[in-house]
Protein backbone atom coordinates (compact mmCIF):
# COMPACT_ATOMS: atom_id res chain seq x y z
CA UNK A 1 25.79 -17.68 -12.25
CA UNK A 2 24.80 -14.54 -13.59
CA UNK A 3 23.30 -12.15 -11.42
CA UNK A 4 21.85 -8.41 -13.36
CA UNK A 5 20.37 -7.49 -9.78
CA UNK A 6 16.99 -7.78 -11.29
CA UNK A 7 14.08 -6.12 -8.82
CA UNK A 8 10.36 -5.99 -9.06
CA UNK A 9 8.20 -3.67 -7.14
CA UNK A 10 5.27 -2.09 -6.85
CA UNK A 11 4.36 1.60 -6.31
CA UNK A 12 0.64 3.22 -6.54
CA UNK A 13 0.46 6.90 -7.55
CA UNK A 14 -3.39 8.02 -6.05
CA UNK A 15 -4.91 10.70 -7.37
CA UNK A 16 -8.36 11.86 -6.05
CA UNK A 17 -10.24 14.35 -8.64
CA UNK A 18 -13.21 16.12 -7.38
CA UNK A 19 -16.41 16.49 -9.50
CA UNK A 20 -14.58 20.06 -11.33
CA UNK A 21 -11.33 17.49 -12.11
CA UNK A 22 -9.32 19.35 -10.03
CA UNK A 23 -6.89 17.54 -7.25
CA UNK A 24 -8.22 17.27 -4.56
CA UNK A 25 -5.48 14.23 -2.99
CA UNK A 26 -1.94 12.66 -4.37
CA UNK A 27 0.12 10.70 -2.65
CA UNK A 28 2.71 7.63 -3.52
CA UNK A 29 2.53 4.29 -1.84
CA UNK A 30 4.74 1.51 -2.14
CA UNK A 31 3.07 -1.74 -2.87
CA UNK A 32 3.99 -5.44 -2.48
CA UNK A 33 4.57 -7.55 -4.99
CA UNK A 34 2.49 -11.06 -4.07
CA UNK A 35 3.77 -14.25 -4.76
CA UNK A 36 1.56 -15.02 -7.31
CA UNK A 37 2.26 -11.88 -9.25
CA UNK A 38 6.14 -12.82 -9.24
CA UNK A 39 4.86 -16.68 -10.78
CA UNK A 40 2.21 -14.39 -12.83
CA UNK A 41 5.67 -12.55 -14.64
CA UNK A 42 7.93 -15.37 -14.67
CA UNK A 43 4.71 -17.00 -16.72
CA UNK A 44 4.44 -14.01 -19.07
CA UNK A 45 8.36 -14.25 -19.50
CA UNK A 46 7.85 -17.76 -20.56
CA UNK A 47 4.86 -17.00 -22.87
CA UNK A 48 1.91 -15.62 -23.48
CA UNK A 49 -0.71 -18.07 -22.02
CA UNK A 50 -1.84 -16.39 -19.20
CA UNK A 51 -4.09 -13.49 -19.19
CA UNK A 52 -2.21 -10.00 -18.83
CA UNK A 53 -2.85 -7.57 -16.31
CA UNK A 54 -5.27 -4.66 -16.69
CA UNK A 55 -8.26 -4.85 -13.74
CA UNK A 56 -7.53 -2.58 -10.67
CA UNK A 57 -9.10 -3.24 -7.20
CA UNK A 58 -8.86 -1.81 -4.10
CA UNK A 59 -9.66 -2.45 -0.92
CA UNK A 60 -10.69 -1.23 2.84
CA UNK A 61 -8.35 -3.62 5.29
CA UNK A 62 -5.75 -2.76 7.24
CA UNK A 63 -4.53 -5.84 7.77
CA UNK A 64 -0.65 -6.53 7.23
CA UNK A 65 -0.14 -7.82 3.71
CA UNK A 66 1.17 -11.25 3.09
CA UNK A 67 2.97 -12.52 -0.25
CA UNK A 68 0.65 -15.77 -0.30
CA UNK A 69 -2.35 -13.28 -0.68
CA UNK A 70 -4.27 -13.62 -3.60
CA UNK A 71 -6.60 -11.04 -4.29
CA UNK A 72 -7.61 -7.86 -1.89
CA UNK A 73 -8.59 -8.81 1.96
CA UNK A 74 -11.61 -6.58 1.91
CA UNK A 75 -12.73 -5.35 -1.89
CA UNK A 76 -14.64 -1.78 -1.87
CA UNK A 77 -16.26 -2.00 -4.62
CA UNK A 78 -15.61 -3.95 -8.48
CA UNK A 79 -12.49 -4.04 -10.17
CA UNK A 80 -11.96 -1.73 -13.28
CA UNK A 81 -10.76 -1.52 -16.83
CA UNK A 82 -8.08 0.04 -17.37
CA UNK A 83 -8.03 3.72 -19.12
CA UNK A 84 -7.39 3.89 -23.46
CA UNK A 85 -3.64 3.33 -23.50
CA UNK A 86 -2.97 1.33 -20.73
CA UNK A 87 -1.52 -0.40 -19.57
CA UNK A 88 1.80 0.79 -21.05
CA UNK A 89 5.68 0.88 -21.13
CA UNK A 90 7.39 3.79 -19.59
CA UNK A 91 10.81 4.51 -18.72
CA UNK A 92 12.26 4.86 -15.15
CA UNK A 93 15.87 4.14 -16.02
CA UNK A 94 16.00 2.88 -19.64
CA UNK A 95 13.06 3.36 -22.47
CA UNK A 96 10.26 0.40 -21.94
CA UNK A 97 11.71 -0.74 -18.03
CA UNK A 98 8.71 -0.01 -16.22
CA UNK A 99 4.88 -1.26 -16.72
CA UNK A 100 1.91 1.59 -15.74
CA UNK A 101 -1.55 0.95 -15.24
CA UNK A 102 -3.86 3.53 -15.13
CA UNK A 103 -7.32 2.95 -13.97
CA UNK A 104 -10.12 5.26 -13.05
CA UNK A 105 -12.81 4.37 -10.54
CA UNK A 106 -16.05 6.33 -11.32
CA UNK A 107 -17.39 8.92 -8.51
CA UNK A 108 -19.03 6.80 -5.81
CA UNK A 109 -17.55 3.61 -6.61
CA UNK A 110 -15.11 1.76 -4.36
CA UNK A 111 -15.41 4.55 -1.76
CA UNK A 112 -14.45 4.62 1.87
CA UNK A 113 -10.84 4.52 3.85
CA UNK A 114 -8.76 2.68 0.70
CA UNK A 115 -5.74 1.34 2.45
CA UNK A 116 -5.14 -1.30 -0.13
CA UNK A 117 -4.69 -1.78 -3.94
CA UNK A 118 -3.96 -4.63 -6.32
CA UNK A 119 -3.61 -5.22 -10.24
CA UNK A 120 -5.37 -8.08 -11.88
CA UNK A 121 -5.78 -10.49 -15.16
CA UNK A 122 -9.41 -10.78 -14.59
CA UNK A 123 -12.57 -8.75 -13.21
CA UNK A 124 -13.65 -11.77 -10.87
CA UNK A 125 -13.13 -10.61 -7.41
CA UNK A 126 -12.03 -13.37 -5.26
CA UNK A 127 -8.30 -14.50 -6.88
């Protein structure tokens, strides 16, 4: 057996403007990688029949996450589009290894203490 060492994870780069676009918060997170996202690329590997990933959520709980989730424990807010040109291939290592999505949540939407994020094929909050 053949083994390239193959990884998936997830990090979230937040950026907080404030109404003059300036910076106003940045920080990196790591994020997990559910279960279903892992079946969700293996899928996409396969073909194309399920929908790709573009919605962004995020989310106000603090509880532990668990790779059987399926969507956000506590949603702040809808889910949103992703920006003109995303999602798209970048390169961490080699040219087109790494997938970014870049979403922007308009001023007063999902608002509060965001402690959790997620990426998803459709709008429909609730899986």
């Amino acid at each position: 057996m053949i083994n390239e060492g193959l990884k998936i994870s997830g990090e979230l780069d937040i950026v907080l403007r404030g109404p003059d676009g300036k910076i106003k918060l940045e920080r990196k997170e790591k994020n997990m990688v559910m279960n279903v996202g892992l079946a969700h690329i293996a899928s996409r590997l396969k073909d194309a029949t399920a929908p790709a990933m573009s919605y962004m959520g995020v989310g106000t709980s603090n509880t532990a996450p668990n790779a059987t989730q399926t969507d956000l424990l506590t949603t702040a807010g809808a889910r949103v589009g992703p920006d003109a040109g995303s999602p798209s291939l970048v390169m961490k290592n080699v040219a087109g290894d790494t997938i970014q999505f870049v979403n922007t949540f308009p001023a007063g939407a999902s608002t509060g203490a965001l402690i959790e994020a997620g990426i998803f094929n459709n709008s429909a909050i609730g899986g």
